[in-house]
N, C-alpha and C. Protein backbone atom coordinates (compact mmCIF):
# COMPACT_ATOMS: atom_id res chain seq x y z
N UNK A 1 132.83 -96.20 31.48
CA UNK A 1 133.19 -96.04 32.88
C UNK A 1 134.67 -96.36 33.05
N UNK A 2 135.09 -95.66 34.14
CA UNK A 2 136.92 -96.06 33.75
C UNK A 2 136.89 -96.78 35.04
N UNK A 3 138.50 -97.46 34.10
CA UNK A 3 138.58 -98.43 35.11
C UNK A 3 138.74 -98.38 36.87
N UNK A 4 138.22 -99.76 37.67
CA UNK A 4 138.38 -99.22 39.14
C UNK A 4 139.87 -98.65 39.76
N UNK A 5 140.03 -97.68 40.33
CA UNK A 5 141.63 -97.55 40.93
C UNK A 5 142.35 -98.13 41.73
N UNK A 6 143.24 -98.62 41.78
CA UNK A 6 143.86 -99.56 42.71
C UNK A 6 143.44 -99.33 44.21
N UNK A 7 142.78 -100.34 44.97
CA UNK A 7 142.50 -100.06 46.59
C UNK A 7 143.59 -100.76 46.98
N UNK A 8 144.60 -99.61 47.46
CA UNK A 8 145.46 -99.84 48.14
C UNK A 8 145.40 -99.74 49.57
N UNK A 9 146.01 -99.73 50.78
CA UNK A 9 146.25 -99.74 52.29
C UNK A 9 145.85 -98.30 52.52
N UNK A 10 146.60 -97.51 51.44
CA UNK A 10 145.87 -96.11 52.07
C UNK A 10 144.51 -95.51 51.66
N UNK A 11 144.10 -94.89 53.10
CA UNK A 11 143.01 -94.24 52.67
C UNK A 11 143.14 -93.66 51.21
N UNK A 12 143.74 -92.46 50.95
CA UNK A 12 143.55 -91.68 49.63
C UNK A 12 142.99 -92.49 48.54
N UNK A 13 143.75 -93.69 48.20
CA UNK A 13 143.53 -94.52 47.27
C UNK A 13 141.87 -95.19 47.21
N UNK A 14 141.33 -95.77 48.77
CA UNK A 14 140.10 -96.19 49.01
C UNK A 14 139.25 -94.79 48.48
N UNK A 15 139.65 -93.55 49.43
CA UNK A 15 138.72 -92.90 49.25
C UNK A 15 138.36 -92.33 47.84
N UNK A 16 139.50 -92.40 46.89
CA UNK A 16 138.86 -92.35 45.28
C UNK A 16 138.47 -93.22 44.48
N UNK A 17 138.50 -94.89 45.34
CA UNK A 17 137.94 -95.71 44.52
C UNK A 17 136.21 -95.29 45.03
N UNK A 18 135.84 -94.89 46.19
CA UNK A 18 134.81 -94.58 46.69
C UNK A 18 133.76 -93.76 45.66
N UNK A 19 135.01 -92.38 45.87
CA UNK A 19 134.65 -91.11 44.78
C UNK A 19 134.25 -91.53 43.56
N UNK A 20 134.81 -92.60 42.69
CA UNK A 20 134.40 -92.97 41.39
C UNK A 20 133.29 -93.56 41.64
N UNK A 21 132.88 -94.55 42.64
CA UNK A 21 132.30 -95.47 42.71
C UNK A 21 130.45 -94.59 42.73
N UNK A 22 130.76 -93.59 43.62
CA UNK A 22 129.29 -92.96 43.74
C UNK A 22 129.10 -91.94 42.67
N UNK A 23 130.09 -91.95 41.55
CA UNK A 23 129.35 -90.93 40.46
C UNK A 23 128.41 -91.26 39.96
N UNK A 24 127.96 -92.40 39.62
CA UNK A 24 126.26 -92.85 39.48
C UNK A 24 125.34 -92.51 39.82
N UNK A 25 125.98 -92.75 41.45
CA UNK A 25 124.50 -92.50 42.22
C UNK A 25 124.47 -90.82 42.56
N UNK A 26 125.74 -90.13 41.65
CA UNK A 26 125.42 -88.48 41.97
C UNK A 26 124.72 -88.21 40.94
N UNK A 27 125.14 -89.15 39.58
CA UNK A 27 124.47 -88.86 38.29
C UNK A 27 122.87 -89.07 38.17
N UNK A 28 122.36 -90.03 39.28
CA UNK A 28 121.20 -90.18 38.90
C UNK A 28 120.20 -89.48 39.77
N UNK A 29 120.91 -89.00 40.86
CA UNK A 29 120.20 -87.74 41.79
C UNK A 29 120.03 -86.58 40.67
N UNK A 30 121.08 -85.92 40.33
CA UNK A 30 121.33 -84.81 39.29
C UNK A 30 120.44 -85.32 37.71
N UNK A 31 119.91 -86.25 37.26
CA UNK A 31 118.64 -86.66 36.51
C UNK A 31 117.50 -86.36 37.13
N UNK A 32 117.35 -87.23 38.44
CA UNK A 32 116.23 -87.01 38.74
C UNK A 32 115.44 -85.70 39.06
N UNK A 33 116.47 -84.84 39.38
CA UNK A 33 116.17 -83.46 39.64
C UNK A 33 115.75 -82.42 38.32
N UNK A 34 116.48 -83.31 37.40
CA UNK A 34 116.40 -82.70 35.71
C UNK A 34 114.82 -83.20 35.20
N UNK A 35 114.47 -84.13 35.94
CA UNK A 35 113.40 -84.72 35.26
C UNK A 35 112.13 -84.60 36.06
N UNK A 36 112.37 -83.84 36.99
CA UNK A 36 110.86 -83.12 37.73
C UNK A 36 110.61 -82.59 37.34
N UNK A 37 108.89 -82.37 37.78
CA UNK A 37 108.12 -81.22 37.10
C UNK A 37 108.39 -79.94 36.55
N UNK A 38 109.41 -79.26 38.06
CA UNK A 38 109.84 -78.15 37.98
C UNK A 38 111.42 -78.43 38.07
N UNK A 39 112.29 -77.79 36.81
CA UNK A 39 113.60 -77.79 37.18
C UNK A 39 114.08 -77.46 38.33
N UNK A 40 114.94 -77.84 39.08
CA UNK A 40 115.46 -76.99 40.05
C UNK A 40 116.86 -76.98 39.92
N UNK A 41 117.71 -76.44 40.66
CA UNK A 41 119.49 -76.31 40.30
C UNK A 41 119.47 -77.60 41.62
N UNK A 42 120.59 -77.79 41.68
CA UNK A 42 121.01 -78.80 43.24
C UNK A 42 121.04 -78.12 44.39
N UNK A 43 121.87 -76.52 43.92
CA UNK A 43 121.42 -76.19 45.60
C UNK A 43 119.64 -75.70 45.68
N UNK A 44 119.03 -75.34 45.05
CA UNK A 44 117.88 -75.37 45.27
C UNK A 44 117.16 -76.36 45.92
N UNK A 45 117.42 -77.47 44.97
CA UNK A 45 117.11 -78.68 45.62
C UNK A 45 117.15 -78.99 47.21
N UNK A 46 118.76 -79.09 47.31
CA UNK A 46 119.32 -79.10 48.72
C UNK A 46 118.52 -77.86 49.83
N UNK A 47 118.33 -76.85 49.36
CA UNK A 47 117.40 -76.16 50.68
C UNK A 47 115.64 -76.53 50.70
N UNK A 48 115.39 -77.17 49.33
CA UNK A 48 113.81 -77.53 49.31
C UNK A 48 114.35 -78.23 50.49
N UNK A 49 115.45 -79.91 50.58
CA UNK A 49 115.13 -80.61 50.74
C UNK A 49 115.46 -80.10 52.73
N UNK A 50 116.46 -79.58 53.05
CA UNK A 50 116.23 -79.11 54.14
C UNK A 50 115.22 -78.31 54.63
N UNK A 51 114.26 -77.74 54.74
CA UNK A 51 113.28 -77.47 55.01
C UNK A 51 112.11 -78.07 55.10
N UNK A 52 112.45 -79.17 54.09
CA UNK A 52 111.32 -80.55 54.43
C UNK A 52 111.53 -81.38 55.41
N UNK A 53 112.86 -81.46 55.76
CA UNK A 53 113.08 -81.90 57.04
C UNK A 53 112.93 -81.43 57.81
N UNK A 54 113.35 -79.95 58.08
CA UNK A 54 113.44 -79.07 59.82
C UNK A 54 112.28 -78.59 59.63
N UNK A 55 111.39 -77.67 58.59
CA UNK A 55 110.30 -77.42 58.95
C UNK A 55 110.32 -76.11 58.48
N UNK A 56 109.72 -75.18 58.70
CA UNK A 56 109.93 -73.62 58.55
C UNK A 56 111.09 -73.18 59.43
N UNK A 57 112.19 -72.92 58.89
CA UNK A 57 112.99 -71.71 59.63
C UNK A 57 113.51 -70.51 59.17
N UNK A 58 114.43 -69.88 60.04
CA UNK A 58 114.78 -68.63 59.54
C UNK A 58 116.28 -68.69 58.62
N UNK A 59 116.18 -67.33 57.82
CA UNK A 59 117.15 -67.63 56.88
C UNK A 59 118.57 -67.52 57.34
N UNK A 60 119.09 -67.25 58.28
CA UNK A 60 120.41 -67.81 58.94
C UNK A 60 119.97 -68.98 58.93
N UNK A 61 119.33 -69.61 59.74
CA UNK A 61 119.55 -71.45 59.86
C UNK A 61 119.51 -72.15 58.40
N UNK A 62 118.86 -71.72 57.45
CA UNK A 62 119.16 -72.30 56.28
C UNK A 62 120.12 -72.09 55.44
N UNK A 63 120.79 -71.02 55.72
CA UNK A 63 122.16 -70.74 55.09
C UNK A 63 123.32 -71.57 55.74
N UNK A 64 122.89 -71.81 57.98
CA UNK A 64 124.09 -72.35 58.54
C UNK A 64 123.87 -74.05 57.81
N UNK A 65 122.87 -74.47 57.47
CA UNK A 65 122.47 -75.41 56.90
C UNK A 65 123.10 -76.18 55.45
N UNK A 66 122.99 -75.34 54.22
CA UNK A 66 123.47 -75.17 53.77
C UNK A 66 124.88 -75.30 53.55
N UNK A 67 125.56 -74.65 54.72
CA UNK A 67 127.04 -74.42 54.46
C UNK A 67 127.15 -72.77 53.58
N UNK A 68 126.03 -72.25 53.46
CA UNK A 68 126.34 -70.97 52.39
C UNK A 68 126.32 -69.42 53.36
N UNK A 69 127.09 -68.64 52.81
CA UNK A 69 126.74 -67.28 53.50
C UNK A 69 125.67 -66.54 53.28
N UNK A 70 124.82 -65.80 54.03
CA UNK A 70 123.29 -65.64 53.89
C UNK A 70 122.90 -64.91 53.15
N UNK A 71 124.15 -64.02 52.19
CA UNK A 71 123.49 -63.31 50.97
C UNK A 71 123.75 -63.94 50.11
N UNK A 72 124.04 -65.34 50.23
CA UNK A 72 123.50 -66.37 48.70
C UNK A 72 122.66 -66.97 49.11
N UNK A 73 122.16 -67.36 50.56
CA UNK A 73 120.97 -67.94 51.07
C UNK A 73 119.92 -66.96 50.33
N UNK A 74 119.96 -66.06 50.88
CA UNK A 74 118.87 -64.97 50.35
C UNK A 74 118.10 -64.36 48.71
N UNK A 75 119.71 -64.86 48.30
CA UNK A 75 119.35 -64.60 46.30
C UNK A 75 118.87 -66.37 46.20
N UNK A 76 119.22 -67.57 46.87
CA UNK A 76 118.57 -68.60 46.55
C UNK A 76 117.35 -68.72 46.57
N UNK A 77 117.18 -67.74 48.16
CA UNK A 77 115.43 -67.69 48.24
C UNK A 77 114.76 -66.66 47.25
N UNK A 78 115.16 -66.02 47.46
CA UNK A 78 114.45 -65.08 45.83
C UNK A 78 113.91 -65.97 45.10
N UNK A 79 114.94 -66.39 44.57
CA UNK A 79 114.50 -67.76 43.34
C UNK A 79 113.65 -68.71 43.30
N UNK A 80 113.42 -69.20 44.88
CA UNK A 80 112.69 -69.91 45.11
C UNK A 80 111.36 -69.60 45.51
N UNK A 81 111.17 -68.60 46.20
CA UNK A 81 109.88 -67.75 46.12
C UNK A 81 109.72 -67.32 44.58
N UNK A 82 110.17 -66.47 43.92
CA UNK A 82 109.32 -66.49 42.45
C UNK A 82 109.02 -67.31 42.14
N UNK A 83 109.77 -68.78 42.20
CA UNK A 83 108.98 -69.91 41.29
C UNK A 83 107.52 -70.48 42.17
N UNK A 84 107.72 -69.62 43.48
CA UNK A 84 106.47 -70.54 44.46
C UNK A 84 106.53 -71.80 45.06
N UNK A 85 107.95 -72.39 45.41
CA UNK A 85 108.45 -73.02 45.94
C UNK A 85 108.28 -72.93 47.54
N UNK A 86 108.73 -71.74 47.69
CA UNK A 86 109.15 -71.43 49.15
C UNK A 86 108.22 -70.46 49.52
N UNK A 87 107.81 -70.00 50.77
CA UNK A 87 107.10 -68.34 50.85
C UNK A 87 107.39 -67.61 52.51
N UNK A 88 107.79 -66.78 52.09
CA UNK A 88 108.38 -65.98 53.32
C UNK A 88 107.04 -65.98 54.62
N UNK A 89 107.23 -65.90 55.90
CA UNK A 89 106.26 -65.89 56.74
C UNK A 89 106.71 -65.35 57.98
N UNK A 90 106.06 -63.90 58.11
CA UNK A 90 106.69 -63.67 59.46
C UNK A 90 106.06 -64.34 60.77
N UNK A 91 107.01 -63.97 61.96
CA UNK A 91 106.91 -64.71 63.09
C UNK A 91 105.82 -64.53 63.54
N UNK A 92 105.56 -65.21 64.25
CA UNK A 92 104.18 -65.14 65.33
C UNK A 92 104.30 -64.04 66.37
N UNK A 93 105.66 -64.55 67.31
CA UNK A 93 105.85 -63.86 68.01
C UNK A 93 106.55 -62.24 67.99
N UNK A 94 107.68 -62.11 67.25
CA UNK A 94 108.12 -61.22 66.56
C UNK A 94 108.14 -60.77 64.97
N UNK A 95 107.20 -60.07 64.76
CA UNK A 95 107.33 -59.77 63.25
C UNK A 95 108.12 -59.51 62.46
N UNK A 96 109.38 -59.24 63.44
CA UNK A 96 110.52 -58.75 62.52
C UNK A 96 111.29 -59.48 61.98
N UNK A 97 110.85 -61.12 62.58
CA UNK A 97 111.12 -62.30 62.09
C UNK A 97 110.85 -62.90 60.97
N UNK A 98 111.26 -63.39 59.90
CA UNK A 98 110.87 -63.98 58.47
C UNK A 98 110.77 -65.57 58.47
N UNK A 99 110.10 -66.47 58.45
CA UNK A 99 110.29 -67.96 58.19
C UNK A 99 110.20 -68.52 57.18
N UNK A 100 110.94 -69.44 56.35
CA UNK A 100 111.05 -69.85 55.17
C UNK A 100 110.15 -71.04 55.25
N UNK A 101 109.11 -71.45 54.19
CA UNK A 101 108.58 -72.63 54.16
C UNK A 101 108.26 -73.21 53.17
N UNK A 102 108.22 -74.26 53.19
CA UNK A 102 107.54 -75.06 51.66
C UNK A 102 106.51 -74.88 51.70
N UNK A 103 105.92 -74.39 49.65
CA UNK A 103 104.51 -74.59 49.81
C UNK A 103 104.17 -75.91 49.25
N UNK A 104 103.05 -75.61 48.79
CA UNK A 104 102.59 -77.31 48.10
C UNK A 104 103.37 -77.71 46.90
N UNK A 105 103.94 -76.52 45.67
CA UNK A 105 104.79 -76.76 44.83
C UNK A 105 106.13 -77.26 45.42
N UNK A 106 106.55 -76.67 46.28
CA UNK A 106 108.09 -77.63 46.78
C UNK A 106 107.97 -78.55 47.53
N UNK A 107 106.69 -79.29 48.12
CA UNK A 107 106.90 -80.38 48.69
C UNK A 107 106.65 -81.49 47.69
N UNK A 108 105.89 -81.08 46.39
CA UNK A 108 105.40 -81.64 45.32
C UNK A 108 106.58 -81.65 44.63
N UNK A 109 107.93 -81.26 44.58
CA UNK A 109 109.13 -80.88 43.81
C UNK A 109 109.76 -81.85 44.55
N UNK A 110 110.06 -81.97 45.68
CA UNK A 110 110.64 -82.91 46.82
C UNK A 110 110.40 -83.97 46.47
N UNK A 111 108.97 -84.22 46.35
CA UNK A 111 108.43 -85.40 46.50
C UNK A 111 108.86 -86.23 45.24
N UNK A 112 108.55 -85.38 43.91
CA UNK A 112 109.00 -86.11 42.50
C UNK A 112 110.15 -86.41 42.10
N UNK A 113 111.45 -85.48 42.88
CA UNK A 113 112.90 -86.01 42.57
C UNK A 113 113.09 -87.00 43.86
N UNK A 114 112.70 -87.18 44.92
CA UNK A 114 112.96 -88.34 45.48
C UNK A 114 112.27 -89.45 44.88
N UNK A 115 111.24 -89.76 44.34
CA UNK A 115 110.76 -90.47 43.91
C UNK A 115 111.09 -91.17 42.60
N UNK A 116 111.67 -90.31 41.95
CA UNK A 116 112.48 -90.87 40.78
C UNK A 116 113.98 -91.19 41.07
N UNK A 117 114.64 -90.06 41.93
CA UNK A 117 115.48 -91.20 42.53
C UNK A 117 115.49 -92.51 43.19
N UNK A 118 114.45 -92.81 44.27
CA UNK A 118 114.26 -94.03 44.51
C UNK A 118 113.96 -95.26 43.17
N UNK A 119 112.97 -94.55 42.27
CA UNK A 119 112.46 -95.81 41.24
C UNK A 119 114.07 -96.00 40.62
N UNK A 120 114.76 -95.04 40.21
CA UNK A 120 116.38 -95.42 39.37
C UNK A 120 117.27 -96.15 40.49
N UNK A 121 117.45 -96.08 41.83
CA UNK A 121 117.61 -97.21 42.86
C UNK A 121 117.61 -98.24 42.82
N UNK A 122 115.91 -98.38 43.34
CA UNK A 122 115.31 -99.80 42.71
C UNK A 122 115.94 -100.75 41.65
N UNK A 123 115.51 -99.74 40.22
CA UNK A 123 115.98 -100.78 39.14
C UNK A 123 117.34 -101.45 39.16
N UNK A 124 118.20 -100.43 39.85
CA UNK A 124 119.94 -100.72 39.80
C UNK A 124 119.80 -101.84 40.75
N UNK A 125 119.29 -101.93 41.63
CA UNK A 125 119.43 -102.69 43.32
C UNK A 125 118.70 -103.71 42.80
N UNK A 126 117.70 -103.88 42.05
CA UNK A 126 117.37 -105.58 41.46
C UNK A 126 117.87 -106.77 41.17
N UNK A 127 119.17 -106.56 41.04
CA UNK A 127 120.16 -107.56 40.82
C UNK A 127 120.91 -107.99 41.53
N UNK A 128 121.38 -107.23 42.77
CA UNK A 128 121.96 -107.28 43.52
C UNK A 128 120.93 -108.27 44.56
N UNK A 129 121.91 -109.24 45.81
CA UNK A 129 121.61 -110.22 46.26
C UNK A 129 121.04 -109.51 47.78
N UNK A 130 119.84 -110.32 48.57
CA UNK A 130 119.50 -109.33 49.91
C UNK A 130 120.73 -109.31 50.66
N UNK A 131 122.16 -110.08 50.72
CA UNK A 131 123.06 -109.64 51.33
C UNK A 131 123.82 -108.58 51.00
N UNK A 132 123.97 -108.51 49.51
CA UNK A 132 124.60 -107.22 48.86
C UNK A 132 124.09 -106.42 49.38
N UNK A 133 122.76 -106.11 49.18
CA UNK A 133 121.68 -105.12 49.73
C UNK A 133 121.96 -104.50 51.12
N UNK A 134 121.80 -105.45 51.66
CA UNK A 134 122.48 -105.13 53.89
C UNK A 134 123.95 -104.65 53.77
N UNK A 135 124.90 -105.04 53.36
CA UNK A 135 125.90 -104.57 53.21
C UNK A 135 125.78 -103.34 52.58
N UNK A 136 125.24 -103.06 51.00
CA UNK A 136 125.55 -101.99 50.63
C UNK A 136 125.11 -100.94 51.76
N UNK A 137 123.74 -101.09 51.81
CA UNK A 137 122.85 -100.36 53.04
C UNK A 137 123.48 -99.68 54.32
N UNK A 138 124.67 -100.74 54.84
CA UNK A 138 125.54 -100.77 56.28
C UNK A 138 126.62 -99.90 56.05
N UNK A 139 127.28 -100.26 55.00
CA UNK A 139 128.22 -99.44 54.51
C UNK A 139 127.69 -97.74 54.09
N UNK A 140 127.12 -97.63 53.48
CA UNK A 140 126.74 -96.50 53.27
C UNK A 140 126.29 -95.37 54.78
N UNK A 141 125.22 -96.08 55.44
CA UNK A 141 125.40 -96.01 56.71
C UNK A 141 126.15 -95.23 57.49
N UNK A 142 127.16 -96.00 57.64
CA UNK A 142 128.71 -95.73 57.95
C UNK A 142 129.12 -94.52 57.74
N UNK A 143 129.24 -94.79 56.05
CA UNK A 143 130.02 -93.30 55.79
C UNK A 143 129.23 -91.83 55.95
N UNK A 144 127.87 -92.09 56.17
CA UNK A 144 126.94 -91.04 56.44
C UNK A 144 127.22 -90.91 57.70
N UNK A 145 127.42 -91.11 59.01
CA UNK A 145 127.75 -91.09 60.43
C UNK A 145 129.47 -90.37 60.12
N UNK A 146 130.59 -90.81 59.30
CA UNK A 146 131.48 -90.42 59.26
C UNK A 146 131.57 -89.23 58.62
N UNK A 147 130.76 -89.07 58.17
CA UNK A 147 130.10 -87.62 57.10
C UNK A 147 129.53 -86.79 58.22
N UNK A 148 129.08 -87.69 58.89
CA UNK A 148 128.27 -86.66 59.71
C UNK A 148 126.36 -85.91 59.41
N UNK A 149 126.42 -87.11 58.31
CA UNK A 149 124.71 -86.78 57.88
C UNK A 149 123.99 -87.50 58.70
N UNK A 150 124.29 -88.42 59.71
CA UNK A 150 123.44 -89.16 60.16
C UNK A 150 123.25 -88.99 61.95
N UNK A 151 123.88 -87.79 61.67
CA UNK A 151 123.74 -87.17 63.44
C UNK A 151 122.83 -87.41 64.40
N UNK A 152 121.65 -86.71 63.46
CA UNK A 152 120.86 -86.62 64.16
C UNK A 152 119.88 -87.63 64.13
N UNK A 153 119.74 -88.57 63.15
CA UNK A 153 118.97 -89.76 62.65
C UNK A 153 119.13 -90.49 62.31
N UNK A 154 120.18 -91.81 63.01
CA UNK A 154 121.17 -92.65 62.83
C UNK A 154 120.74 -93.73 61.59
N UNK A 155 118.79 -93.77 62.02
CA UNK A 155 118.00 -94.65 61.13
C UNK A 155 117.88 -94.37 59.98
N UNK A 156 118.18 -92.78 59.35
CA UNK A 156 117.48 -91.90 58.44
C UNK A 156 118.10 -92.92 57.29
N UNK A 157 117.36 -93.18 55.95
CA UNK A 157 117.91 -93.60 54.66
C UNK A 157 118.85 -92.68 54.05
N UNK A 158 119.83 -93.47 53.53
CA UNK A 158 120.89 -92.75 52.86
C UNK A 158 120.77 -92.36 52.10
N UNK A 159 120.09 -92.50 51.72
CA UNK A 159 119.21 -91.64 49.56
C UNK A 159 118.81 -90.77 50.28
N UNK A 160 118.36 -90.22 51.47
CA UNK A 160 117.43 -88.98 51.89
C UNK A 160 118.76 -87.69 51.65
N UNK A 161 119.68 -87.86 51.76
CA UNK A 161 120.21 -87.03 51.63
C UNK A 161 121.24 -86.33 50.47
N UNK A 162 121.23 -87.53 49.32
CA UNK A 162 121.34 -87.09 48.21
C UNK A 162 121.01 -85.84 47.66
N UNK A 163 121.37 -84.77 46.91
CA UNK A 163 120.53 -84.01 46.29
C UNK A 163 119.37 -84.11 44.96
């Protein structure tokens, strides 16, 4: 691991001691995802895992979601429907409508890389003191609200949004 970078007064400097600081915890999201049942890539991951949150939607909202333009939304979903992850569903009201949803394999995919991310958590966070813990917890927090992941669910855990 290299050494920490000087935290100096300026941001830039904080924000790459930051950047180094969470390659771990990117490394052990990007394991845990390696070590589910079913491989998945990260952005795969990342739209299982949005859709487990919002629910069934349409493939604009999971692309505005995303951050991706909707003809890579669309070759993602490909991918994810062949493996039986995802399955197209038209609307109730308008048929001309498509809804994306998890089936039991991607909530079962969801379920096993969060879960092994949490257990590799755990083990790391054992050592650490219950104040370390609140702090780390607060801090992280933080930068998820400054990120802007915590918009809508100020309470939501900060591992939820890992990939």
């Amino acid at each position: 691991m290299a050494a920490p970078r000087h935290l100096g007064p300026e941001p830039e400097d904080f924000a790459a001691a930051v950047d180094d600081a969470l390659r771990p915890v990117l490394l052990l999201a990007a394991r845990a995802s390696a070590k589910a049942g079913q491989r998945v890539s990260t952005s795969q991951l990342q739209a299982l895992l949005v859709l487990q949150e919002r629910g069934p939607m349409k493939l604009t909202s999971l692309a505005d979601e995303l951050g991706a333009i909707p003809s890579s939304a669309t070759r993602l979903c490909d991918r994810l429907v062949a493996a039986d992850l995802i399955t197209r569903e038209p609307g109730s009201a308008d048929r001309r409508e498509v809804f994306l949803q998890l089936t039991a394999s991607g909530r079962r995919v969801v379920r096993q890389v969060r879960d092994l991310r949490r257990d590799g958590l755990r083990e790391a966070l054992e050592a650490s003191t219950p104040r370390e813990r609140r702090e780390l917890l607060s801090g992280l927090r933080a930068l998820g609200v400054r990120l802007g992941a915590h918009e809508a669910d100020p309470g939501a855990s900060a591992a939820s949004y890992l990939p």
